[in-house]
C-alpha atoms as a PDB file:
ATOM      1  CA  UNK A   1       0.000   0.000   0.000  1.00  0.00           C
ATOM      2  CA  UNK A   2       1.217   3.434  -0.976  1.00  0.00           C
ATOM      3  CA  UNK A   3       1.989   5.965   1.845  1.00  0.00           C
ATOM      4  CA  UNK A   4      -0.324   8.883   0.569  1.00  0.00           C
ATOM      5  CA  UNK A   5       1.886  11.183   2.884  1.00  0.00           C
ATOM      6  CA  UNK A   6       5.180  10.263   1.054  1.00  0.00           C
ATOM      7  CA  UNK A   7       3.528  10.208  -2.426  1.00  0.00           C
ATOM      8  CA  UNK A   8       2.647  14.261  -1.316  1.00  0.00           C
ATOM      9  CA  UNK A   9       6.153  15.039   0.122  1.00  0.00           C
ATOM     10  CA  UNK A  10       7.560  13.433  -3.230  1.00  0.00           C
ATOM     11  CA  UNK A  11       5.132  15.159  -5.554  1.00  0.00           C
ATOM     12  CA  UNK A  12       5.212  18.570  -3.811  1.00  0.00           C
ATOM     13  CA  UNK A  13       9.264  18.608  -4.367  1.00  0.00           C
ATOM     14  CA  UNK A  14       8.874  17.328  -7.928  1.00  0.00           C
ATOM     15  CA  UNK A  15       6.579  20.325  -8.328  1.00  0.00           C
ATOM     16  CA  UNK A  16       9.601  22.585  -6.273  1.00  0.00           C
ATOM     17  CA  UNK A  17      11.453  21.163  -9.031  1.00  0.00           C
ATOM     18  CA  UNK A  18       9.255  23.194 -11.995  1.00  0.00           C
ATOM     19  CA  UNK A  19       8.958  26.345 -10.088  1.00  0.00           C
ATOM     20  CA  UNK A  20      11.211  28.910 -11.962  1.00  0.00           C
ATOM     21  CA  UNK A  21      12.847  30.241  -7.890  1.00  0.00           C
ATOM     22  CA  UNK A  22      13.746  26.670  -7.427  1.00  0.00           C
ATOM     23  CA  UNK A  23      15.073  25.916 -10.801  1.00  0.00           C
ATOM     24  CA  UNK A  24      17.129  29.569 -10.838  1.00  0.00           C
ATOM     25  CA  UNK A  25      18.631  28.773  -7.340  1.00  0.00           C
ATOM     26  CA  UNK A  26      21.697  26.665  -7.066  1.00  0.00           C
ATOM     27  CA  UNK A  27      21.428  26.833  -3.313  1.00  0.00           C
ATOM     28  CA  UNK A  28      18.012  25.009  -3.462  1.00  0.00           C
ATOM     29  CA  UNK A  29      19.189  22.961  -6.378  1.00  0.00           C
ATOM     30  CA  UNK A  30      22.237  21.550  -4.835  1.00  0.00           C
ATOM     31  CA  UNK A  31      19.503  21.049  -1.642  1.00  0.00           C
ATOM     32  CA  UNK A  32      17.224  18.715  -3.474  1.00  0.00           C
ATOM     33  CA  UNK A  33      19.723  16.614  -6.047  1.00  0.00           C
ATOM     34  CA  UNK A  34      22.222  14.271  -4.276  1.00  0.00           C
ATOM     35  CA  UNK A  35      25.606  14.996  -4.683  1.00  0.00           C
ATOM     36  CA  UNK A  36      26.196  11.981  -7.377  1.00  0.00           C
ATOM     37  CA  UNK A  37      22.795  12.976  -9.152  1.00  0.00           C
ATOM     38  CA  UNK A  38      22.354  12.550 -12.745  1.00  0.00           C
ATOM     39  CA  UNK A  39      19.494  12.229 -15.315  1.00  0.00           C
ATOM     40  CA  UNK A  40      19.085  11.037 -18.890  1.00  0.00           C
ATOM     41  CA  UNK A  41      17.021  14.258 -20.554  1.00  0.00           C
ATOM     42  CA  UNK A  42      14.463  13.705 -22.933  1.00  0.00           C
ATOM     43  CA  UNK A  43      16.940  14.458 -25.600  1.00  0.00           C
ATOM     44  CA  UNK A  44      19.145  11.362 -24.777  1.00  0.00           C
ATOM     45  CA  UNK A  45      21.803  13.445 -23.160  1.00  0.00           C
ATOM     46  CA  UNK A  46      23.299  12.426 -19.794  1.00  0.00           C
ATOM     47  CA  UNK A  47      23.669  15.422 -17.092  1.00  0.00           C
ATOM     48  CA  UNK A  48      25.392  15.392 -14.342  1.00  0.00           C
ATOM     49  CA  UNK A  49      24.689  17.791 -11.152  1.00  0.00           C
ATOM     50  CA  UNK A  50      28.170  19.241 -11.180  1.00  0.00           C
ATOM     51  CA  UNK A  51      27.969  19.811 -14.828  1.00  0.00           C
ATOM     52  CA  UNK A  52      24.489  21.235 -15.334  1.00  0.00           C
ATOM     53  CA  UNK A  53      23.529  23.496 -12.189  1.00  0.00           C
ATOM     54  CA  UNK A  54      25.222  26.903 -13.062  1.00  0.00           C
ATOM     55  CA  UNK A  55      25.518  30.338 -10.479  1.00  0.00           C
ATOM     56  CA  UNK A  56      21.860  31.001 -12.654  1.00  0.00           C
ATOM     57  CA  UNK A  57      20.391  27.637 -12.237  1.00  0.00           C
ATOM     58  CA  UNK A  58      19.099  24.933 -14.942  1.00  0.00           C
ATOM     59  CA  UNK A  59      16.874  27.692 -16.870  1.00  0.00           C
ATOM     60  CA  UNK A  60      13.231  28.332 -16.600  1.00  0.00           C
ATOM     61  CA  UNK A  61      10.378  25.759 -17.823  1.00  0.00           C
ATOM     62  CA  UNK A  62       6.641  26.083 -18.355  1.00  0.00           C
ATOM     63  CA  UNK A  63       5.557  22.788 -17.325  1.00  0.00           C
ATOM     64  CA  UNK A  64       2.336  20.684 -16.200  1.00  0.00           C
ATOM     65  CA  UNK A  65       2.431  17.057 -14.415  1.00  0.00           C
ATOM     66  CA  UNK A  66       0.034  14.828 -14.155  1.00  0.00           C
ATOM     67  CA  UNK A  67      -0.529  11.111 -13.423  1.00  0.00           C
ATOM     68  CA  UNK A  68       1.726  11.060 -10.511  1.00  0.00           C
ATOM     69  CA  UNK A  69       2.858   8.097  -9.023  1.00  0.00           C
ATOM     70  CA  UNK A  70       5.663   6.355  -6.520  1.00  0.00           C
ATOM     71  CA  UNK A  71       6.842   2.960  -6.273  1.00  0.00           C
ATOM     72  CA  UNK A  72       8.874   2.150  -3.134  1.00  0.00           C
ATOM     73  CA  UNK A  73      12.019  -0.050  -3.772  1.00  0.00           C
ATOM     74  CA  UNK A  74      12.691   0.060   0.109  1.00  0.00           C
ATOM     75  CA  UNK A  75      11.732   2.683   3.002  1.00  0.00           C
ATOM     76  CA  UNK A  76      14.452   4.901   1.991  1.00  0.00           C
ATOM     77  CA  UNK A  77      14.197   4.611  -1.782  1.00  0.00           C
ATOM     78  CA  UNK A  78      11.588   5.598  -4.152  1.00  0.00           C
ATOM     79  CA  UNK A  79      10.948   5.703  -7.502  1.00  0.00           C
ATOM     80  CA  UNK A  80       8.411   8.059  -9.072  1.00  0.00           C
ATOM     81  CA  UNK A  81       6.548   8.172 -12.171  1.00  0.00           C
ATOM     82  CA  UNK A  82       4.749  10.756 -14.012  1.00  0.00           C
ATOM     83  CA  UNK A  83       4.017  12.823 -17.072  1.00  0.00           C
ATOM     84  CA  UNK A  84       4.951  16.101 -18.035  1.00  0.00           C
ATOM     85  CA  UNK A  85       2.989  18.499 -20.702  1.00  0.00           C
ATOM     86  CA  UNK A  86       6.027  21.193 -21.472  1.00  0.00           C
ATOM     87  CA  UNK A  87       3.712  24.589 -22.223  1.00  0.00           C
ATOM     88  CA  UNK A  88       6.860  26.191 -24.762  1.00  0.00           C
ATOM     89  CA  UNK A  89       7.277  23.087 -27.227  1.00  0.00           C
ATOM     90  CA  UNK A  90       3.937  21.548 -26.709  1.00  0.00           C
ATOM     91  CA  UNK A  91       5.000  18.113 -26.317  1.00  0.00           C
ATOM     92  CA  UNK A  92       4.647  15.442 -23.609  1.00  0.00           C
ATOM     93  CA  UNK A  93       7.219  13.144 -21.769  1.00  0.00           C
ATOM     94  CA  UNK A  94       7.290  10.410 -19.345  1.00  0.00           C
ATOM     95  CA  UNK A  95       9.433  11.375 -16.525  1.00  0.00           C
ATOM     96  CA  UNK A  96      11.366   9.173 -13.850  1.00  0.00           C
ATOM     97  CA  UNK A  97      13.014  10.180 -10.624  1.00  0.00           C
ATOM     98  CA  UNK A  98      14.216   8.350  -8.114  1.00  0.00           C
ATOM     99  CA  UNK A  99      14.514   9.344  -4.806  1.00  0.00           C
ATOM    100  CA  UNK A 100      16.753   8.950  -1.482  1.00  0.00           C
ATOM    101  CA  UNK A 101      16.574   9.618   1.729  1.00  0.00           C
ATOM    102  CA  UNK A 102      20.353  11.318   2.689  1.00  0.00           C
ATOM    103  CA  UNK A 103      21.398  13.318   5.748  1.00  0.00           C
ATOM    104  CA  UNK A 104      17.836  12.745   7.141  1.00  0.00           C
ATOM    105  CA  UNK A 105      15.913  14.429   4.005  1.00  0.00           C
ATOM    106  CA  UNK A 106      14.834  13.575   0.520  1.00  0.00           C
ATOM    107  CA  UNK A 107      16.774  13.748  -2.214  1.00  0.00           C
ATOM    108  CA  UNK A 108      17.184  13.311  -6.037  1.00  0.00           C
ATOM    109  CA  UNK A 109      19.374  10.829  -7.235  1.00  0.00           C
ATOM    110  CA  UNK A 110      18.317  10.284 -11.012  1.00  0.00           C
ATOM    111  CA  UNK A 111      16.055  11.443 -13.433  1.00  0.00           C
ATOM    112  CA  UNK A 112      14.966  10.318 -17.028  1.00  0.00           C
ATOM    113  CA  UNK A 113      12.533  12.425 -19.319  1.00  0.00           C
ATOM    114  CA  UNK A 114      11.105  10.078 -22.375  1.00  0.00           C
ATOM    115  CA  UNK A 115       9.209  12.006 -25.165  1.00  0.00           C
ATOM    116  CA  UNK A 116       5.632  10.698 -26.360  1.00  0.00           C
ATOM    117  CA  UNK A 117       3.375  11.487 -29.061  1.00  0.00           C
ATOM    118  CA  UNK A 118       0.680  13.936 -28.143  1.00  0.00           C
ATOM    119  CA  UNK A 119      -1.970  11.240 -29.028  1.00  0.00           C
END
């Protein structure tokens, strides 16, 4: 059975993770991505934290997710699934995070976007 609290606390800092002040701050980037974080973007490019969080952030997005959903691997790991509707390009993806609990808080420790077709 799914802890509804977790699945909020995970979904409220994937939504921190869209918010323009979040994505602009390094100080509450390097907060929420582990140290050793890395994702595979929807354009099949690997990122790493220590390459892609500048002194201005990751850049701005205009994003909507829906169909939000966590899997727990163990009671410190989760993965979550959902889908994202970017607002500038008009396209969707399927989106992946996993996340860890280190130094007594959660934190992101991979991420994979996956385009769709609109249909």
């Amino acid at each position: 059975m799914v802890n509804e609290e977790l699945k909020k606390k995970l979904h409220q800092l994937e939504l921190d993770l869209l918010k323009p002040e979040i994505r602009a701050s390094k100080t509450e980037l390097t907060r929420l991505l582990a140290t050793d974080f890395f994702e595979v973007g929807s354009s099949g490019k690997i990122l790493y934290k220590d390459e892609e969080i500048s002194d201005g952030g990751i850049g701005s997005v205009r994003m909507t997710m829906d169909h939000f959903v966590i899997h727990p691997l163990s009671d410190e790991i989760v993965l979550a699934t959902y889908r994202i509707f970017n607002e500038e390009t008009q396209q969707y993806s399927l989106r992946s995070s996993i996340w860890k609990v280190i130094d007594e808080r959660w934190q992101m420790v991979f991420h994979q976007g996956t385009r769709v077709s609109n249909e």
